[in-house]
Protein backbone atom coordinates (compact mmCIF):
# COMPACT_ATOMS: atom_id res chain seq x y z
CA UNK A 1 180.07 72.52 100.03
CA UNK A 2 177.36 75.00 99.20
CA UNK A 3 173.85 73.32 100.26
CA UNK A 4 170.84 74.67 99.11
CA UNK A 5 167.42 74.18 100.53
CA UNK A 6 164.00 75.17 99.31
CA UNK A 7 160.78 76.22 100.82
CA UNK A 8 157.48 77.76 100.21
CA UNK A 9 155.58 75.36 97.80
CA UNK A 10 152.47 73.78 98.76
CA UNK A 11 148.72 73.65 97.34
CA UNK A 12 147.09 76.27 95.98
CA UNK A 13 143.80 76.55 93.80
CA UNK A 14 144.46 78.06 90.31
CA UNK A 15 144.82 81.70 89.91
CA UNK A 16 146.99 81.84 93.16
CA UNK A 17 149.91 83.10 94.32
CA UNK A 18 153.43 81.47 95.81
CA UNK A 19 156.82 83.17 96.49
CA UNK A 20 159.70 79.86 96.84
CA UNK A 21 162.52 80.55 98.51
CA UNK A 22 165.84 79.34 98.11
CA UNK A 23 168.45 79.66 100.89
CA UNK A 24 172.09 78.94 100.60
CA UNK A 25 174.37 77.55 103.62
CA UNK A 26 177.76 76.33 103.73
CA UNK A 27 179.09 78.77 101.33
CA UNK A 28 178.08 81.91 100.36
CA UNK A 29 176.78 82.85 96.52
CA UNK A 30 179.79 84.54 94.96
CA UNK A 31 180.14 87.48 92.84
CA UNK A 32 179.92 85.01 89.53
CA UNK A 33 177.48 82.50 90.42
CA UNK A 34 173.88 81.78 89.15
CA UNK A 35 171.12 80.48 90.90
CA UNK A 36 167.99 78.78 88.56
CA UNK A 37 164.62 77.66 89.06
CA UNK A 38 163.66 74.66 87.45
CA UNK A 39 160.64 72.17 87.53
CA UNK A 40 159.62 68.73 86.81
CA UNK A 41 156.06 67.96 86.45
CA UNK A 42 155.04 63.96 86.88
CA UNK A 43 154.73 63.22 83.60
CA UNK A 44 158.22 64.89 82.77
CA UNK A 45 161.50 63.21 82.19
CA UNK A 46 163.56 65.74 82.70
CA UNK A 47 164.11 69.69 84.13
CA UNK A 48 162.96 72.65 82.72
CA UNK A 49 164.38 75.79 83.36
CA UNK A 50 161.83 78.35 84.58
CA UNK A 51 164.28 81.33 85.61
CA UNK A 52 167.61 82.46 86.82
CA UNK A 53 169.54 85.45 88.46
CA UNK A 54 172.96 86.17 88.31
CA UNK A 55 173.90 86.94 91.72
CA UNK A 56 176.45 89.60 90.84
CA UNK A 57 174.82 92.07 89.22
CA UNK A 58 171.07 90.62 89.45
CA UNK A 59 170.51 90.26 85.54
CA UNK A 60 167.53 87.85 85.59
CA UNK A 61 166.12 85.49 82.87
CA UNK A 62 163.00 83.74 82.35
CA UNK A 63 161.33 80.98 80.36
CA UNK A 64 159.48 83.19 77.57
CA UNK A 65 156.61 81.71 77.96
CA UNK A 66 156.36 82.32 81.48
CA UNK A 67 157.22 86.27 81.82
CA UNK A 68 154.64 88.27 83.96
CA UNK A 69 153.64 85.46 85.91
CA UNK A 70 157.13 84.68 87.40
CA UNK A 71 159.46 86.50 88.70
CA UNK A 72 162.96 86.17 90.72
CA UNK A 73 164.33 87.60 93.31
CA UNK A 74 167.57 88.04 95.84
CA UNK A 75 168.09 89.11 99.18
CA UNK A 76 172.21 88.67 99.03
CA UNK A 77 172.15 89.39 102.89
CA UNK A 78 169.99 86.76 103.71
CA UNK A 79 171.95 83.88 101.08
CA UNK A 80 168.18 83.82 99.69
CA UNK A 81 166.59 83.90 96.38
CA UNK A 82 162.68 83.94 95.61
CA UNK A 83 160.18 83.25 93.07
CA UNK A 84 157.56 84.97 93.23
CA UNK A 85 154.48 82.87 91.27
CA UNK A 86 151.36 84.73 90.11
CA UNK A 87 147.99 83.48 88.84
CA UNK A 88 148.88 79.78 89.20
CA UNK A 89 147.76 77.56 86.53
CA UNK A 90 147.55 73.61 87.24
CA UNK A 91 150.02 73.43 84.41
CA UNK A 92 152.77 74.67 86.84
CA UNK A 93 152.36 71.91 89.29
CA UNK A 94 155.61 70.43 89.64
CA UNK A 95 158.68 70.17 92.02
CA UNK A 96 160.38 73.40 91.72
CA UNK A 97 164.09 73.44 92.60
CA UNK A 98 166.88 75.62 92.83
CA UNK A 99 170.52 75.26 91.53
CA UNK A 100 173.48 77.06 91.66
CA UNK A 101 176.68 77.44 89.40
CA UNK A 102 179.67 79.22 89.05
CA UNK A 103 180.47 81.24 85.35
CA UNK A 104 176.97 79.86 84.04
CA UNK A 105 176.77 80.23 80.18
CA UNK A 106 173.72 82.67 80.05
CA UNK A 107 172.92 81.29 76.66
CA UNK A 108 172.61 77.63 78.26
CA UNK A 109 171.19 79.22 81.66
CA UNK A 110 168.48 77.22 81.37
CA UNK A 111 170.59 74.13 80.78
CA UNK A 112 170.29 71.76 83.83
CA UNK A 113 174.05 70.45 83.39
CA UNK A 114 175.25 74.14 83.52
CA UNK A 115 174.38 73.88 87.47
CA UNK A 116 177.14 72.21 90.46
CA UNK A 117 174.96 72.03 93.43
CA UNK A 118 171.13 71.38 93.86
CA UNK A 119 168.49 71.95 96.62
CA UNK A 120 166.07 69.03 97.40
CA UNK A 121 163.11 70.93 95.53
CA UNK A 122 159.90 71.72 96.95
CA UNK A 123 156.47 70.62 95.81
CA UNK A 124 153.66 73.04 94.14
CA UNK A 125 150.73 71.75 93.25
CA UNK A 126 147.57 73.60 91.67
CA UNK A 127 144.40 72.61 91.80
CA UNK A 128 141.38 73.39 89.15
């Protein structure tokens, strides 16, 4: 079973930087797979999808709203993706996670049920 696990968050003050990482074990990313970011802030019920790559040919999408200050990332030797997060804004504390999933809809990519497999999501918070 592909297991992903995520690292990098932490707390920063507001107009700083973070690059999450995402690393895949157990099986590797294939050709057709997708791997998202999403977040949950507190006060959030569910997911929302902040960006995703396809690991194939390394199309990328983003949350409109949050192109320029995002951006993703793969290192296919290293099973790893990134997201790189410039000028933090206290808005984007949440728990960021990573999913993956195989023949992803790109016009649902940002679609929590789209995704099999899940990492355990790593904390960002930014202060004011």
């Amino acid at each position: 079973q592909l297991q992903l696990v995520e690292s990098g968050g932490g707390l920063v003050e507001s107009g700083g930087s973070l690059r999450l990482s995402c690393t895949a074990s157990g099986f590797s990313l294939g050709y057709f797979e997708t791997v998202g970011w999403f977040r949950q802030a507190p006060s959030e019920k569910g997911r929302e999808g902040v960006s995703c790559i396809q690991i194939g040919d390394g199309r990328t999408y983003y949350k409109e709203s949050l192109k320029g200050r995002f951006t993703i990332s793969r290192d296919n030797a290293k099973k790893t993706i990134y997201l790189q997060i410039n000028d933090l804004k206290p808005e984007d504390t949440a728990k960021y996670y990573c999913a993956a999933g195989g023949y992803v809809n790109v016009a649902r990519w940002n679609s929590p049920d789209e995704y099999d497999d899940w990492g355990q999501g790593t904390q960002v918070t930014v202060s004011s």
